[in-house]
Protein backbone atom coordinates (compact mmCIF):
# COMPACT_ATOMS: atom_id res chain seq x y z
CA UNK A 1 4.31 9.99 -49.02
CA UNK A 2 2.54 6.69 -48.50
CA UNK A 3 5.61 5.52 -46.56
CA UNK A 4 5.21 8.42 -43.98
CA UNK A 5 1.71 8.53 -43.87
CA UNK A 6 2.28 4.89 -42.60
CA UNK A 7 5.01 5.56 -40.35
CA UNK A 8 2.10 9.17 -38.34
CA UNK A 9 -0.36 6.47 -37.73
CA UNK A 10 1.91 3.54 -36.54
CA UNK A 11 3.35 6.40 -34.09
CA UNK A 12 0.21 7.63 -33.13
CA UNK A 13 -1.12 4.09 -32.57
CA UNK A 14 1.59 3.11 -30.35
CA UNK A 15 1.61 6.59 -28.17
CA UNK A 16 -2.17 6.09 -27.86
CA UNK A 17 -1.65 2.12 -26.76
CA UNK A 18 0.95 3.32 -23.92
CA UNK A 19 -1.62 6.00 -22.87
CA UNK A 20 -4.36 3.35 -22.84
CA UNK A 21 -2.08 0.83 -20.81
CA UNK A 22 -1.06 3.02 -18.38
CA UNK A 23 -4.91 4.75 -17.63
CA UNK A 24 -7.20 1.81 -18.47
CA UNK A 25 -8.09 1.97 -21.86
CA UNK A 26 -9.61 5.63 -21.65
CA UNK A 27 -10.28 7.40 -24.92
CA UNK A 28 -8.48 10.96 -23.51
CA UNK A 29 -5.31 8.57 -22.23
CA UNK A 30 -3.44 9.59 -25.94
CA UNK A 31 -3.17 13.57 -24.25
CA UNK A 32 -0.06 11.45 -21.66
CA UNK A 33 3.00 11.61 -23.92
CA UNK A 34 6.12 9.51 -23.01
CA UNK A 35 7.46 13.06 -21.66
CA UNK A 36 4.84 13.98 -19.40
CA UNK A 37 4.58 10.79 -18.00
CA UNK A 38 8.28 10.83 -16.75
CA UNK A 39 7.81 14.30 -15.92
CA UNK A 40 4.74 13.28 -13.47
CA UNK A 41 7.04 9.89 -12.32
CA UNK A 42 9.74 11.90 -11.54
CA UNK A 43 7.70 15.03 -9.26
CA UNK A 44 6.24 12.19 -7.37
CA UNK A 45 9.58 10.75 -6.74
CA UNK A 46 10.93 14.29 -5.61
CA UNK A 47 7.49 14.28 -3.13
CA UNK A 48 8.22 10.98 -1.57
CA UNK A 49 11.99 11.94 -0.84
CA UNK A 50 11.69 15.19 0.06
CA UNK A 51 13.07 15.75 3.67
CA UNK A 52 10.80 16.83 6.47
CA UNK A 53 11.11 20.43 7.56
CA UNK A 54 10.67 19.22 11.21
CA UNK A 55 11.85 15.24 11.61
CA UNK A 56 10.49 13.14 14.37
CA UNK A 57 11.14 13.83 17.74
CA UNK A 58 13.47 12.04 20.26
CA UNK A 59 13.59 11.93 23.83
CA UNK A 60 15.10 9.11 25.77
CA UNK A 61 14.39 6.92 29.09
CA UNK A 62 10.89 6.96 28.85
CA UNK A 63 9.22 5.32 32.67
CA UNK A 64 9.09 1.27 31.70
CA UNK A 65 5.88 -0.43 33.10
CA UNK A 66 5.41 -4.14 33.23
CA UNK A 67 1.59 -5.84 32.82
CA UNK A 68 1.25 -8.74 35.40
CA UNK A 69 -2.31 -9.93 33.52
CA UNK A 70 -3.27 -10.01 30.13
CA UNK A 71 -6.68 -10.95 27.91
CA UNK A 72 -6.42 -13.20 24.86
CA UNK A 73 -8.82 -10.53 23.01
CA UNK A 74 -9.87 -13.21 20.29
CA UNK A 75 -10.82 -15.49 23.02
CA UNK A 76 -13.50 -13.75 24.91
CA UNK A 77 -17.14 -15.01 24.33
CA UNK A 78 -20.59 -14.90 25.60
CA UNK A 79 -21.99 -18.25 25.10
CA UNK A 80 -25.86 -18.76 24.44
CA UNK A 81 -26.70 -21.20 28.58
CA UNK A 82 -28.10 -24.78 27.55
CA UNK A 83 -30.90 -23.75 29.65
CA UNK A 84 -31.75 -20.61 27.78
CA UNK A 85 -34.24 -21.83 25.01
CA UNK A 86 -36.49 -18.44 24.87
CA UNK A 87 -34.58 -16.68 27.53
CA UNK A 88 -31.43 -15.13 26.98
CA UNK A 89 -29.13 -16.10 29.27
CA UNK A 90 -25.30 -15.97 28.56
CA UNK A 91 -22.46 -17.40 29.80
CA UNK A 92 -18.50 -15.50 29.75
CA UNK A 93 -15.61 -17.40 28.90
CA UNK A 94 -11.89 -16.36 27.84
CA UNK A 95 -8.31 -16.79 27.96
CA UNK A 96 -6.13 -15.01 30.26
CA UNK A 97 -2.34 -15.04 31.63
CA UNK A 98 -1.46 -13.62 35.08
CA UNK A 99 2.43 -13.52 36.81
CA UNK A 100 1.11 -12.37 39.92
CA UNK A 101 -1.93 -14.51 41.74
CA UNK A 102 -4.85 -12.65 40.90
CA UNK A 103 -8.58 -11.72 41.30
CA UNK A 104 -10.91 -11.65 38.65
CA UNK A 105 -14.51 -9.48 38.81
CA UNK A 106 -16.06 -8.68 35.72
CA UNK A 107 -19.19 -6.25 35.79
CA UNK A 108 -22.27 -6.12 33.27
CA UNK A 109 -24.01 -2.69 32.49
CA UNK A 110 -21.73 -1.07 35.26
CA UNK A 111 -21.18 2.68 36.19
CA UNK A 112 -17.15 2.84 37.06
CA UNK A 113 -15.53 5.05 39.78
CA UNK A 114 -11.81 6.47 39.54
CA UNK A 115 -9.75 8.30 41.71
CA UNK A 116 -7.69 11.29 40.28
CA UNK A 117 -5.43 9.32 39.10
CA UNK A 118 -7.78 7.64 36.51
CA UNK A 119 -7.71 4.10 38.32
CA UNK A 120 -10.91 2.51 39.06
CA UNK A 121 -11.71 2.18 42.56
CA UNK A 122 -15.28 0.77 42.56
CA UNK A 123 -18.17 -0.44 40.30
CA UNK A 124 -22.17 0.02 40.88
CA UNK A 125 -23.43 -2.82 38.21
CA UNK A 126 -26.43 -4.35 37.18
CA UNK A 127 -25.12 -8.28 37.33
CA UNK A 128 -21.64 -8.95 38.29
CA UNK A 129 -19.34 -12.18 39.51
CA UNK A 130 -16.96 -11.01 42.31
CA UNK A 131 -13.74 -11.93 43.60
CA UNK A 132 -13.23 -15.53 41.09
CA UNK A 133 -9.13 -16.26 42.89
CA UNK A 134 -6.35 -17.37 41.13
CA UNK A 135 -3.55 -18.15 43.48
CA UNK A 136 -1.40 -19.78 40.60
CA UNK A 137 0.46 -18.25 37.69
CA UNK A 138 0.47 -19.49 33.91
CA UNK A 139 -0.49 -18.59 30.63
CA UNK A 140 -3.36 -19.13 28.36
CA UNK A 141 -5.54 -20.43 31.13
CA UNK A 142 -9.38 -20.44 30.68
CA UNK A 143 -12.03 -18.88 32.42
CA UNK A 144 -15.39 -19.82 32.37
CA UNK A 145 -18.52 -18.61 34.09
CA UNK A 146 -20.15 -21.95 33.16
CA UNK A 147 -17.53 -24.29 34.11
CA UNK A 148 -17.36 -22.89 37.76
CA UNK A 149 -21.10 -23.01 38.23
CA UNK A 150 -21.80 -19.22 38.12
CA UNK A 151 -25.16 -18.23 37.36
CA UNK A 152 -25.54 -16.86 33.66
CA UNK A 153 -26.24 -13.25 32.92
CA UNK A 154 -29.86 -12.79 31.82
CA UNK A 155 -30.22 -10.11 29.38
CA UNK A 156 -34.15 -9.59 29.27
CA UNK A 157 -33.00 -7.48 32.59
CA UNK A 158 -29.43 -6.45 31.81
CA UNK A 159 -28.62 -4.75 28.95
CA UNK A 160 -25.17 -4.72 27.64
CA UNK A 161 -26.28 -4.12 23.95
CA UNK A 162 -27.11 -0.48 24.19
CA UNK A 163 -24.44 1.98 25.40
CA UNK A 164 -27.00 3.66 28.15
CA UNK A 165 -25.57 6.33 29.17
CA UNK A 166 -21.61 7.79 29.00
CA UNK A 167 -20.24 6.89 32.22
CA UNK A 168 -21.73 2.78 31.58
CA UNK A 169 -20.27 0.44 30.29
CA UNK A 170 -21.02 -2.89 28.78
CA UNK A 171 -18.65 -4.99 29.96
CA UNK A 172 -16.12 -4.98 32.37
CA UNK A 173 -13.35 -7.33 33.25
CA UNK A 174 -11.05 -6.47 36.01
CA UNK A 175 -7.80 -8.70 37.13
CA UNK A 176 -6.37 -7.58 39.88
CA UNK A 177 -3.11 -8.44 41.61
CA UNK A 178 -4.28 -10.99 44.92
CA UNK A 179 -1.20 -9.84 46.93
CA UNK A 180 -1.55 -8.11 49.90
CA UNK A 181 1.34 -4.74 48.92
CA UNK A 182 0.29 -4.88 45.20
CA UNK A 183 -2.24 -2.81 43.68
CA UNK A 184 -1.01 -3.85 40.25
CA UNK A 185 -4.41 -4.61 37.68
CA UNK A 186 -5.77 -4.62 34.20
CA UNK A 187 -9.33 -3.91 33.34
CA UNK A 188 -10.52 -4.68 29.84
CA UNK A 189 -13.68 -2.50 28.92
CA UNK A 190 -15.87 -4.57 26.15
CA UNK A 191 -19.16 -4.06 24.05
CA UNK A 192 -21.32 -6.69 22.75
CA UNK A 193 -23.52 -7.07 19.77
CA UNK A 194 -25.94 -9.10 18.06
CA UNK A 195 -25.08 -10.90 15.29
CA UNK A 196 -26.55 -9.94 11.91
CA UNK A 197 -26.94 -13.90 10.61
CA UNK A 198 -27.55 -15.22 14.08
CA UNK A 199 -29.38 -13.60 16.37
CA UNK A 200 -28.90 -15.44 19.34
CA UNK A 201 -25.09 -15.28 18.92
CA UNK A 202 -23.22 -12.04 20.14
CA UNK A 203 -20.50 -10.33 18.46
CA UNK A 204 -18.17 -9.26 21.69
CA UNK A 205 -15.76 -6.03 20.62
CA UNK A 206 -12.60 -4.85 22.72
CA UNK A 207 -13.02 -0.87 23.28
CA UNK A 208 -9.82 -0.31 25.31
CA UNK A 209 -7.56 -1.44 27.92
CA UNK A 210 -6.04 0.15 31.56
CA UNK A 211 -3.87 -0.88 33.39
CA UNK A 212 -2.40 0.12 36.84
CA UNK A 213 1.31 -0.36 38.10
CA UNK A 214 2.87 -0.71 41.48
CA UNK A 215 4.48 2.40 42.32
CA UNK A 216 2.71 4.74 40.04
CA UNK A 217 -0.44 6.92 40.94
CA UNK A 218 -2.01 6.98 37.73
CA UNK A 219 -3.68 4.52 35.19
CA UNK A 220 -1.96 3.81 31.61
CA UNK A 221 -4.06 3.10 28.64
CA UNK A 222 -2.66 0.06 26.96
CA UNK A 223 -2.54 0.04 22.44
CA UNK A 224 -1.43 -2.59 20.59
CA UNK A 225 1.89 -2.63 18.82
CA UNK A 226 1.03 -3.98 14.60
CA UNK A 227 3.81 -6.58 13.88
CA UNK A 228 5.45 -6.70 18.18
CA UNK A 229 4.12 -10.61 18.22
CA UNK A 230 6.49 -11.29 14.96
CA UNK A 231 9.59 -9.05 16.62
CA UNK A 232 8.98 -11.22 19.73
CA UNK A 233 9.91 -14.61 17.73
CA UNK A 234 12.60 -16.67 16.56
CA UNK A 235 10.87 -16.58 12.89
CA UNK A 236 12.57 -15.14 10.12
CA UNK A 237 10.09 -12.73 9.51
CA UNK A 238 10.87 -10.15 11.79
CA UNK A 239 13.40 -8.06 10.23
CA UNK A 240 13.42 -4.45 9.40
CA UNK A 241 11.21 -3.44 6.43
CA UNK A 242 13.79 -1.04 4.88
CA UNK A 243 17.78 -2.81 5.53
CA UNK A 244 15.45 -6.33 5.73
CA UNK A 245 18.97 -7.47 7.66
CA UNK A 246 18.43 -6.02 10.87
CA UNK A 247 15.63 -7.18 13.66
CA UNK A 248 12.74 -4.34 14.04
CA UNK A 249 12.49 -2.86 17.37
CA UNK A 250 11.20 0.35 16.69
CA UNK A 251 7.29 1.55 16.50
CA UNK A 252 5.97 4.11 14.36
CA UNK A 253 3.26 6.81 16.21
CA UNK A 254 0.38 7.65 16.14
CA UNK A 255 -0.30 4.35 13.53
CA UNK A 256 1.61 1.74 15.89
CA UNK A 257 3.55 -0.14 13.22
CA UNK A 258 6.82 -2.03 14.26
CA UNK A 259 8.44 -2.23 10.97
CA UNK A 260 12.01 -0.95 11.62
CA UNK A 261 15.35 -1.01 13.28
CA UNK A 262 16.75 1.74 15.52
CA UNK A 263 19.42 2.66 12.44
CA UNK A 264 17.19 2.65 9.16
CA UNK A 265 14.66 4.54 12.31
CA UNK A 266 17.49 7.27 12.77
CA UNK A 267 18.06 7.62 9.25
CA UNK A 268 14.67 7.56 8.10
CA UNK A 269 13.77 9.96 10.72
CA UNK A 270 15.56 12.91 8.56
CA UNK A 271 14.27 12.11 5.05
CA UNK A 272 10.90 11.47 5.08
CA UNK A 273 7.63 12.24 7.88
CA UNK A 274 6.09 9.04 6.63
CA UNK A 275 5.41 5.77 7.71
CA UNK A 276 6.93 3.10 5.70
CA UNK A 277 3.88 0.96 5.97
CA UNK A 278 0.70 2.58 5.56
CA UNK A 279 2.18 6.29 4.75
CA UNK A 280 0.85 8.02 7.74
CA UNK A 281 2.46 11.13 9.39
CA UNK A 282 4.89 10.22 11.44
CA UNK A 283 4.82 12.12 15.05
CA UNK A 284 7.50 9.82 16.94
CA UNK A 285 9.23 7.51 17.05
CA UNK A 286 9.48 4.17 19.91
CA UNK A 287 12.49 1.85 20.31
CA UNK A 288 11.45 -1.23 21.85
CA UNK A 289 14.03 -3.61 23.86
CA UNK A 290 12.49 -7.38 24.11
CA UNK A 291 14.19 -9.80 25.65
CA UNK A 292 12.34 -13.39 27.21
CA UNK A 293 11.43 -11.49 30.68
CA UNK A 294 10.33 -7.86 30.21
CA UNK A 295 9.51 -5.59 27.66
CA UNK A 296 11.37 -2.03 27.93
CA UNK A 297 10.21 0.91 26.19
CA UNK A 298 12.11 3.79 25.49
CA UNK A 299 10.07 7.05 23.11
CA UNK A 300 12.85 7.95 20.51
């Protein structure tokens, strides 16, 4: 009797350690037998492969664009002027690349006009730097209102802190193509903030990017691709999440994740409405060509 007495509680002790492992040491974590636990393991297994009753759609030879100018978005500052000791007066500075020779204007506090195409066709700001040329090509070059001798915004009498009203905007940087048949541009649309531990220093946020293409009437909104910069290397980390043999070249939508090839996509496609990354719906699916010249898109 003594023997199986022994034998209840040495059970019991080691049912109720596995509950407490598993659900942190709660006193109610005994009620989780070994059973029920594989029971729950494998319903959530039968959840996660369960095949959606509508898979992603495909449609091929989706228009391909190409972006002549582009914004280093970690780059773009407004500097506190040497001058500006109880005044606040700013200075802009950033990294850009352009293929085409371009035109830079960038508006403060500005009211935007577009034509029904979307693309801007005009500004009405309250401080602004106009037609800054670049006739030469190249990548990562700097701009900098202080280094070409512009006068510094002063905002006591521009405000770019407060969104004023729903047709103004902060901050506006256009680049625009400088030759005479091209009407090819990207504007970058910013807002700026003041620091919490600094109050002279501003805190500059991207809202979105357009851009407009030669031969198209209409403006396209430009999103960033998660993991494109990786696909677009020679590293070693840019294979497919799911075969990890293959190179990715295929974007999940809405979240924007680049995490697969075009087969595990295609496969994947009919088992499971989920993103492999961050377990979002899935609503399409994007195969992206790269190669050292253009970048071709294609909606699968």
């Amino acid at each position: 009797m003594g023997g199986a007495n022994s034998r209840n509680r040495n059970n019991n002790n080691n049912n109720n350690r596995q509950g407490q492992g598993l659900f942190g040491g709660g006193a109610d974590d005994s009620q989780f037998s070994p059973e029920m636990l594989q029971q729950l393991a494998q319903q959530g297994q039968q959840q996660y492969n369960r095949r959606p009753h509508n898979p992603a759609p495909i449609t091929q030879n989706r228009t391909t664009v190409r972006n002549h100018f582009a914004i280093v978005k970690s780059s773009l500052e407004l500097v506190k002027s040497d001058d500006s000791v109880a005044n606040k007066l700013y200075h802009i500075k950033f990294e850009f690349s352009n293929t085409k020779p371009c035109i830079i204007n960038i508006y403060y506090a500005t009211k935007e006009r577009l034509d029904s195409g979307a693309r801007p066709i005009g500004y009405q700001a309250a401080f602004e730097y106009k037609d800054l040329a670049y006739p030469d090509v190249g990548h990562n070059r700097k701009f900098s209102s202080k280094e070409l001798g512009l006068k510094p915004v002063d905002l006591n009498s521009v405000d770019i802190l407060h969104q004023l009203s729903s047709s103004t905007h902060p901050l506006v940087i256009s680049i625009a193509s400088a030759e005479q048949n091209s009407i090819a541009s990207q504007t970058t649309y910013a807002t700026a903030s003041t620091s919490a531990n600094n109050k002279d220093k501003l805190n500059i946020r991207l809202k979105n990017t357009k851009i407009v293409v030669d031969g198209h009437d209409k403006a396209y909104d430009v999103q960033e691709i998660y993991g494109i910069a990786s696909s677009n290397s020679a590293e070693d980390d840019n294979e497919c999440v799911v075969c990890m043999v293959e190179r990715r070249d295929t974007t999940v939508m809405p979240c924007r994740h680049m995490c697969l090839c075009h087969e595990c996509a295609e496969t994947l496609r009919k088992q499971t409405n989920k993103c492999p990354i961050c377990r979002e719906p899935v609503q399409s699916l994007m195969r992206i060509s790269i190669d050292k010249n253009i970048t071709k898109t294609q909606k699968k």
